[in-house]
N, C-alpha and C. Protein backbone atom coordinates (compact mmCIF):
# COMPACT_ATOMS: atom_id res chain seq x y z
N UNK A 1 351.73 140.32 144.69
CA UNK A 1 351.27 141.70 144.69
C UNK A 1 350.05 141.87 145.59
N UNK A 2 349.24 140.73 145.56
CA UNK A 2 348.43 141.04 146.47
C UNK A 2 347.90 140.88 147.69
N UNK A 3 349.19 139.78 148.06
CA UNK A 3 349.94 139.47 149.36
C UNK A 3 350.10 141.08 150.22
N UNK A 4 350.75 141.63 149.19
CA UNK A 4 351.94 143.18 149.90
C UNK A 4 350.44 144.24 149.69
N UNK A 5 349.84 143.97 148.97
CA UNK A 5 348.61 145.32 149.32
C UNK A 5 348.00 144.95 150.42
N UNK A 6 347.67 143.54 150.92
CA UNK A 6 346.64 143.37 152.09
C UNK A 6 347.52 143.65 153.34
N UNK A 7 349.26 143.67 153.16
CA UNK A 7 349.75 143.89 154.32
C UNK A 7 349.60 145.22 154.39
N UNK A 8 349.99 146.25 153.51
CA UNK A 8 350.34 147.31 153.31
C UNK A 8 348.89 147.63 154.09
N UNK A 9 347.86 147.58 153.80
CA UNK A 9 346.40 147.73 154.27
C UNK A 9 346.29 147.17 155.98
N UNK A 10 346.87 146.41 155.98
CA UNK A 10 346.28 145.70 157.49
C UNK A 10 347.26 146.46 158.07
N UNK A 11 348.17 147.44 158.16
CA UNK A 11 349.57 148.02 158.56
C UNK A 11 348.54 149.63 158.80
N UNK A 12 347.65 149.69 157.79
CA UNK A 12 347.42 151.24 157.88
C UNK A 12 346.11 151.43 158.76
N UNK A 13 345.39 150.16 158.75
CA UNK A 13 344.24 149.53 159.85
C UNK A 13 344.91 149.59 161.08
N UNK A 14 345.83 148.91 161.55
CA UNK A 14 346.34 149.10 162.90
C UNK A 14 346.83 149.87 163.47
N UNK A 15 347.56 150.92 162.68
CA UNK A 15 347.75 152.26 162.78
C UNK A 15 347.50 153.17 163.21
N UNK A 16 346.05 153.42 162.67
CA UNK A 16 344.79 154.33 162.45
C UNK A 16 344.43 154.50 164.05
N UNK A 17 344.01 155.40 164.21
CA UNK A 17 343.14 156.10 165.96
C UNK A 17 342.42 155.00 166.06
N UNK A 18 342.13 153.87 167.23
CA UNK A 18 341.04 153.35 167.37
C UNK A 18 339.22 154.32 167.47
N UNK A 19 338.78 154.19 166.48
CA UNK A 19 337.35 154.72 166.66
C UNK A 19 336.17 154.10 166.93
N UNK A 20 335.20 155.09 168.23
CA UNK A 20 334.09 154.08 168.73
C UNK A 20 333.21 154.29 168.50
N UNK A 21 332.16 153.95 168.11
CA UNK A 21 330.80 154.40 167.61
C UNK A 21 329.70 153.03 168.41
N UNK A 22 328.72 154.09 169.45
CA UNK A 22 328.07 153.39 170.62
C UNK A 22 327.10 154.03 170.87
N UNK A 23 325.91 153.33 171.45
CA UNK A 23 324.86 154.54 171.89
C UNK A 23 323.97 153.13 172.82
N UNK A 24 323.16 154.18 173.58
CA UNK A 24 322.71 153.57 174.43
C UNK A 24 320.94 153.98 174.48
N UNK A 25 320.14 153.32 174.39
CA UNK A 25 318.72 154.09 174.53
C UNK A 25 317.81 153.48 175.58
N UNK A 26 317.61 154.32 176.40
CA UNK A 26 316.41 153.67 177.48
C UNK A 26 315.53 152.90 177.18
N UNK A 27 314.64 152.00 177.46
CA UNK A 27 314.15 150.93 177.20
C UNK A 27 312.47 151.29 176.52
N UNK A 28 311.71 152.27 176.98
CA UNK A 28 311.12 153.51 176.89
C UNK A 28 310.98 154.10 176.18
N UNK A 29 312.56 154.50 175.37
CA UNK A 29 312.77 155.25 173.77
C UNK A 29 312.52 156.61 174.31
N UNK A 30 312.94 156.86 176.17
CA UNK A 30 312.84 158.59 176.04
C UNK A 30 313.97 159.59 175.96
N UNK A 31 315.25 158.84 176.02
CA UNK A 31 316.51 159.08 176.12
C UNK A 31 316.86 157.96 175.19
N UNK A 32 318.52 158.84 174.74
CA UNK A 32 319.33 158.00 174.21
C UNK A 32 320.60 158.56 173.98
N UNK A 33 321.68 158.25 174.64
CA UNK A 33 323.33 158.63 174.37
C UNK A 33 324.05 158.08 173.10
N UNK A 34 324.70 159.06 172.59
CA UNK A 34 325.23 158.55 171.18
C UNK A 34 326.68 159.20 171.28
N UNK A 35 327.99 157.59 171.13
CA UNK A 35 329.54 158.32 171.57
C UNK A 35 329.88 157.74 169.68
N UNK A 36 329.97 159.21 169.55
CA UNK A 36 330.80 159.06 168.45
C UNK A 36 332.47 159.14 168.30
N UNK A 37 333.68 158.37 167.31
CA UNK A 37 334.84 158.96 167.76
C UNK A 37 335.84 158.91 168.87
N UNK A 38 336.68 158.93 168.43
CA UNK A 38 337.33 158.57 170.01
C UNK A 38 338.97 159.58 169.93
N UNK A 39 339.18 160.08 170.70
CA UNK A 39 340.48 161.21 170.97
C UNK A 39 339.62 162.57 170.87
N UNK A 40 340.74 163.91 170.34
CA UNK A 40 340.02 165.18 170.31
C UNK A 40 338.49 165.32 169.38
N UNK A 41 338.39 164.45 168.73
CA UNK A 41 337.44 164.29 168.10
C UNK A 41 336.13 163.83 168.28
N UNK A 42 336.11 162.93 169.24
CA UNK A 42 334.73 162.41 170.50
C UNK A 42 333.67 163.57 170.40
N UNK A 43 332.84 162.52 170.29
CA UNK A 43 331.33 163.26 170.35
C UNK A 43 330.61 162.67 171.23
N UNK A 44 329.97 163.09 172.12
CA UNK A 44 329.20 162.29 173.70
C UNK A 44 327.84 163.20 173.20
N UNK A 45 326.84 162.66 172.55
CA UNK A 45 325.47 163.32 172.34
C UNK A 45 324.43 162.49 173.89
N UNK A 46 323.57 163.68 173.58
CA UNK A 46 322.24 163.08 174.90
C UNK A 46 321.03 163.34 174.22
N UNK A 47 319.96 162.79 173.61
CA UNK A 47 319.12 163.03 172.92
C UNK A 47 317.75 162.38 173.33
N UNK A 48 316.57 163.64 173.67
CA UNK A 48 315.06 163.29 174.11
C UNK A 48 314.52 163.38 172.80
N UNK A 49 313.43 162.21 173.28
CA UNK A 49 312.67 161.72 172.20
C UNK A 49 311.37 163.20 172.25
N UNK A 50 310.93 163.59 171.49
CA UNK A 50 309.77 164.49 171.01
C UNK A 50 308.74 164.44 170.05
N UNK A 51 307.70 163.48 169.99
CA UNK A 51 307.60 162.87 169.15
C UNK A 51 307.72 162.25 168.43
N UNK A 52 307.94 161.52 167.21
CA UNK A 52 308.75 160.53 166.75
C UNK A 52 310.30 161.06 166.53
N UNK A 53 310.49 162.52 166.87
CA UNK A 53 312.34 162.84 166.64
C UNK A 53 313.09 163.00 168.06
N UNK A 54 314.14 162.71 167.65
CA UNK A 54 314.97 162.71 168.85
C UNK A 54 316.11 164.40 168.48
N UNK A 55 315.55 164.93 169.66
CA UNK A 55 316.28 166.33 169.98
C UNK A 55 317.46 165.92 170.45
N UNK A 56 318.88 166.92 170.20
CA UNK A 56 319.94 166.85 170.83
C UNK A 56 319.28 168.09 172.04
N UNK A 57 319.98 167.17 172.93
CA UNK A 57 319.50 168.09 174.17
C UNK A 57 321.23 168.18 174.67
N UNK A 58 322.40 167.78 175.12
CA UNK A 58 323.25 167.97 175.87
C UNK A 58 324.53 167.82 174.89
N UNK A 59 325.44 167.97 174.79
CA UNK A 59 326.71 167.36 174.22
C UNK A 59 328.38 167.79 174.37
N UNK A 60 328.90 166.75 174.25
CA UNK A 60 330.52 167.18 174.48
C UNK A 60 331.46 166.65 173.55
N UNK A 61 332.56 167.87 173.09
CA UNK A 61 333.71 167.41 172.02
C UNK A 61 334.97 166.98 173.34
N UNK A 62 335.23 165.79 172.20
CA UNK A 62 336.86 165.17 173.46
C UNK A 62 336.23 164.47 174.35
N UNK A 63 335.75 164.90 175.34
CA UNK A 63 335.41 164.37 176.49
C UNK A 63 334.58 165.68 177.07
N UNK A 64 333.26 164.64 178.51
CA UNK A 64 333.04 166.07 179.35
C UNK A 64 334.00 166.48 180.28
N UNK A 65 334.87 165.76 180.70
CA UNK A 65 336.13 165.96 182.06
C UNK A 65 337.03 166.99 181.37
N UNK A 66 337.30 167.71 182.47
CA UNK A 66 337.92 168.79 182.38
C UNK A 66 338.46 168.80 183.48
N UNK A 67 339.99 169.13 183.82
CA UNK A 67 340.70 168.71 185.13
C UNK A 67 341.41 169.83 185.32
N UNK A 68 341.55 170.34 186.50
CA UNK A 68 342.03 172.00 186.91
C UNK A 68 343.42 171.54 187.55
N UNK A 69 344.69 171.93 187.24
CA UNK A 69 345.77 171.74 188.05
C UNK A 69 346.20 173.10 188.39
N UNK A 70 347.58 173.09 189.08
CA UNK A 70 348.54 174.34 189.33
C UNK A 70 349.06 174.95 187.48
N UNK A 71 348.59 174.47 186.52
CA UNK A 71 349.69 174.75 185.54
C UNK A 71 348.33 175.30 184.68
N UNK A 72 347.51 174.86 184.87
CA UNK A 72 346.33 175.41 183.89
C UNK A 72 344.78 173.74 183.72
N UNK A 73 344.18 174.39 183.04
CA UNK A 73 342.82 173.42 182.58
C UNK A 73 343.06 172.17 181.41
N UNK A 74 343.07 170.85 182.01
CA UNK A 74 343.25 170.04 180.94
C UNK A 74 341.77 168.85 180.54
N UNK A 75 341.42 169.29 178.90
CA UNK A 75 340.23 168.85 178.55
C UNK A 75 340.78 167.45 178.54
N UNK A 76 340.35 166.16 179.14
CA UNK A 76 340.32 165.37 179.07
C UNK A 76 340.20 164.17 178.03
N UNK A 77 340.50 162.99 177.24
CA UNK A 77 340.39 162.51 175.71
C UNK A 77 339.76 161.18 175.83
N UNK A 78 338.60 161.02 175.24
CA UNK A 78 337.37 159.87 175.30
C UNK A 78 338.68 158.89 174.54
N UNK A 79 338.89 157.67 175.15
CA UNK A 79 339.55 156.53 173.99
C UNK A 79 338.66 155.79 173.79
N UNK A 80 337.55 154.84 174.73
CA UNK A 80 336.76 153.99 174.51
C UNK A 80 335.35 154.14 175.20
N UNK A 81 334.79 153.89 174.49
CA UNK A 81 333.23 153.60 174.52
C UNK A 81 332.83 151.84 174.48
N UNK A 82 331.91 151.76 175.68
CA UNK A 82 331.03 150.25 175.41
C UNK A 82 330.24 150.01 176.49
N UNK A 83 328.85 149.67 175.63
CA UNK A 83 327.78 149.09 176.65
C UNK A 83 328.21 148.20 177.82
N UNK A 84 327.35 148.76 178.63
CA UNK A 84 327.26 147.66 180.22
C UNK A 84 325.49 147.75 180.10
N UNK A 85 325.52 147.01 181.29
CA UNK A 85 323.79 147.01 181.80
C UNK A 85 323.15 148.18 181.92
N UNK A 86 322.39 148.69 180.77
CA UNK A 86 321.78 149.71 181.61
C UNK A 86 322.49 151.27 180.99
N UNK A 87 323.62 151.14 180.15
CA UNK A 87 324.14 152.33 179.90
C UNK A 87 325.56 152.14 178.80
N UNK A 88 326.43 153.25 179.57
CA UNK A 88 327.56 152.89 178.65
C UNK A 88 328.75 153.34 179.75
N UNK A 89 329.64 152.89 179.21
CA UNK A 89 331.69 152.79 180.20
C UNK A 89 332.04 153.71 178.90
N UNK A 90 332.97 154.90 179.22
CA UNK A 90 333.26 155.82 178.91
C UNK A 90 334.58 156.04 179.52
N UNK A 91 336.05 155.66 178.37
CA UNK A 91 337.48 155.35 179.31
C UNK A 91 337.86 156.59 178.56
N UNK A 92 339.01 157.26 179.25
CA UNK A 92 340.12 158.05 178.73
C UNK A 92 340.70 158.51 179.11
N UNK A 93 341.90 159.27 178.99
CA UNK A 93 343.14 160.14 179.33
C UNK A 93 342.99 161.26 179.44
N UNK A 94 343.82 162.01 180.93
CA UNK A 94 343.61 163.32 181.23
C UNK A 94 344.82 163.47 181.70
N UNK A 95 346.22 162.46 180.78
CA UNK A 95 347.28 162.98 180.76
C UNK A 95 347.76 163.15 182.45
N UNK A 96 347.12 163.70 183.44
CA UNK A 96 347.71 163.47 184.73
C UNK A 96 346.70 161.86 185.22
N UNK A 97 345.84 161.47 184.76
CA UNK A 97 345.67 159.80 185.29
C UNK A 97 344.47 159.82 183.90
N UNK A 98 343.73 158.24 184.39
CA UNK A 98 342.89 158.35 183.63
C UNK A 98 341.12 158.14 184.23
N UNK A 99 340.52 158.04 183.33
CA UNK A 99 339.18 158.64 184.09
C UNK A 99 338.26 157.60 183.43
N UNK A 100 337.09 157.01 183.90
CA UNK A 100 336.08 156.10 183.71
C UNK A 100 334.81 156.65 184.05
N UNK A 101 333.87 157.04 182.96
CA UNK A 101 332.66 157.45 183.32
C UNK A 101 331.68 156.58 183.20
N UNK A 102 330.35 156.20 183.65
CA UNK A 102 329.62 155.41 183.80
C UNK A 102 328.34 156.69 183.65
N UNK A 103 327.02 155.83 182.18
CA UNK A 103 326.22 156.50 182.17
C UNK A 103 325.26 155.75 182.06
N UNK A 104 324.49 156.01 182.98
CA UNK A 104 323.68 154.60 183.55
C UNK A 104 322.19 155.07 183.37
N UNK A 105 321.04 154.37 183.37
CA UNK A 105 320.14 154.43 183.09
C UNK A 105 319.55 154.30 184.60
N UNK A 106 318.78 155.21 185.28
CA UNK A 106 317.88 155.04 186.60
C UNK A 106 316.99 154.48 186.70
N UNK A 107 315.94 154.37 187.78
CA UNK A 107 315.04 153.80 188.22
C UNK A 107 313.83 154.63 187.37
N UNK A 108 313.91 155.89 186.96
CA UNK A 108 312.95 156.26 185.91
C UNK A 108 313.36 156.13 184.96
N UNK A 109 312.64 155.81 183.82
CA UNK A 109 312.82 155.98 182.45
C UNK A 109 313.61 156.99 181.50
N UNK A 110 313.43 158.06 182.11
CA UNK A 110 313.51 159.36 181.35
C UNK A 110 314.66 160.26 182.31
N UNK A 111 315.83 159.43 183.21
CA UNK A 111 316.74 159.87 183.59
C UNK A 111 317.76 159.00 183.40
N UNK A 112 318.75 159.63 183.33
CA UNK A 112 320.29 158.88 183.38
C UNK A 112 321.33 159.53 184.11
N UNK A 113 321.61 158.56 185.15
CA UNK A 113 323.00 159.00 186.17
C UNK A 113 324.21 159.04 185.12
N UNK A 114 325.02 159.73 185.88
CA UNK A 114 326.28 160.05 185.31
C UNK A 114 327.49 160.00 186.76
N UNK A 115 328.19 159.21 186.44
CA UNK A 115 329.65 158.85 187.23
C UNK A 115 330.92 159.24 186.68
N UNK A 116 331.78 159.49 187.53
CA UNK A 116 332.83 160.00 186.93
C UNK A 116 334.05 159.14 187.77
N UNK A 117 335.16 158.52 187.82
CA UNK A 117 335.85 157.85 188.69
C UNK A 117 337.29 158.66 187.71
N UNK A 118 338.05 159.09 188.76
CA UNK A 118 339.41 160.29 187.68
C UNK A 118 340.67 159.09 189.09
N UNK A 119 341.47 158.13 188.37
CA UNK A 119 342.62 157.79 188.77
C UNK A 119 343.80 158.50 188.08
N UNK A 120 344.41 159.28 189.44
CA UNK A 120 345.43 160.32 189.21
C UNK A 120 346.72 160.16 189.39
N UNK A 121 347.77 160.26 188.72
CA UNK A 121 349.05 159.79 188.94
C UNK A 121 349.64 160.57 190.36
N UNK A 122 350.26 159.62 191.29
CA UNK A 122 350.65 159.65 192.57
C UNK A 122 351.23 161.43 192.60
N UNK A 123 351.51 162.08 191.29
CA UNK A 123 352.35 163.39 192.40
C UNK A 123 351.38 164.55 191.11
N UNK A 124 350.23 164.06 191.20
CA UNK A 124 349.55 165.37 190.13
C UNK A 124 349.11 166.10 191.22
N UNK A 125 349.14 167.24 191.07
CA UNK A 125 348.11 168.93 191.57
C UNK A 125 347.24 169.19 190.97
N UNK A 126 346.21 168.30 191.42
CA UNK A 126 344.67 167.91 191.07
C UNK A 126 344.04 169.46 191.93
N UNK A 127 343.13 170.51 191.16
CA UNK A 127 342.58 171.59 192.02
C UNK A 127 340.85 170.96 191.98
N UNK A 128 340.74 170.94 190.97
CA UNK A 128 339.44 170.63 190.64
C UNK A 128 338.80 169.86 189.43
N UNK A 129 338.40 169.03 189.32
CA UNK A 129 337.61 168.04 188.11
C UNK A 129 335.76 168.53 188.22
N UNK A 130 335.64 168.58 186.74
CA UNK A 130 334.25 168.98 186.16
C UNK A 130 333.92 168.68 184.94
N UNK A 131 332.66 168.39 185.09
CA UNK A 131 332.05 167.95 183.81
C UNK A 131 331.06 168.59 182.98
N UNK A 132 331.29 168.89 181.86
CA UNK A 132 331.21 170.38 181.13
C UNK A 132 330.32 169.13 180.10
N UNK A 133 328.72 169.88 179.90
CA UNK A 133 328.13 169.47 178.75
C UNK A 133 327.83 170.93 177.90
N UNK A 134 327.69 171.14 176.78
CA UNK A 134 327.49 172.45 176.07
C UNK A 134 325.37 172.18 175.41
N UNK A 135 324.42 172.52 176.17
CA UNK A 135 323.28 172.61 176.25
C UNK A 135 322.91 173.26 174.88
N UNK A 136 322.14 171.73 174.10
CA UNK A 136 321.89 172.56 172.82
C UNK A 136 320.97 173.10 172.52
N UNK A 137 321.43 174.64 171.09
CA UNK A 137 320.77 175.72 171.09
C UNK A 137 319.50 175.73 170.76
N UNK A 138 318.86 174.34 170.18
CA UNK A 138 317.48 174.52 169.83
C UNK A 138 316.60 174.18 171.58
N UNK A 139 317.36 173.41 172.50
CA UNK A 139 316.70 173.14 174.05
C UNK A 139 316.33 174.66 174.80
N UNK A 140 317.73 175.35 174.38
CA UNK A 140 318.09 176.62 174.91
C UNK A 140 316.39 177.40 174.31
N UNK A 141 316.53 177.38 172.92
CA UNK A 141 315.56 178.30 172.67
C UNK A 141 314.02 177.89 173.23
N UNK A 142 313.78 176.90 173.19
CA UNK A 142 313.05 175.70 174.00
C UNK A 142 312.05 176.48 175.18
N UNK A 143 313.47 176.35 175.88
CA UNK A 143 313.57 176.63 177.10
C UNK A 143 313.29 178.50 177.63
N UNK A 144 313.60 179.19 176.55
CA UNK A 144 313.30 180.35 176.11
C UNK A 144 312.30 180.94 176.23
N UNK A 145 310.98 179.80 175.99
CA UNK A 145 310.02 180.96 175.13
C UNK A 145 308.91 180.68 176.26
């Protein structure tokens, strides 16, 4: 019996959406990226330090890629997240190829490059690729006054 529950279990484990949970923080503590999730559900946070709290300053559901063809706009789907030197590798599907982002930490402290590399299947009608962050509302008000 308890042979067939651990299979029954290791069957519903392998199953399951692979999910990534990753973050990356400048060395500094003035930035820090946080990938929660992985498919429509992905969370890509960007968060400045403000005293001892860290503000959400930038963020994206799914993915930031967004890919323009002849047929309409396709939001792009985060599968994997994982540290490299300096940042994080950011893989996923945009259904016409797939796309590798690189979020890298610069020569200042308190910036981080962002790369985008989109491999497209040989006969897609690629118009335009963009990367859509949604600027959050407490920066906005921030930024406001």
């Amino acid at each position: 019996m308890l042979r067939q529950l651990f299979a029954a279990a290791t069957l519903v484990a392998l199953s399951a959406p692979h999910l990534c949970a990753t973050s990356f923080e400048a060395p500094h503590g003035a930035v820090r990226v946080e990938v929660r999730g992985s498919g429509s559900s992905a969370e890509e946070i960007f968060l400045a330090k403000a005293g001892n709290s860290w503000i959400p300053a930038l963020s994206a559901t799914s993915s930031t890629i967004h890919v323009k063809t002849a047929t309409g706009t396709q939001v792009c789907v985060l599968l994997a997240a994982s540290p490299i030197e300096r940042g994080l590798l950011l893989t996923g599907d945009c259904g016409i190829g797939q796309f590798e982002q690189r979020v890298v930490q610069s020569a200042e402290s308190d910036i981080l490059n962002v790369s985008t590399r989109l491999t497209i299947k040989a006969n897609a009608d690629v118009r335009s690729v963009e990367d859509r962050y949604t600027l959050s509302p407490r920066v906005m008000r921030q930024t406001a006054q």
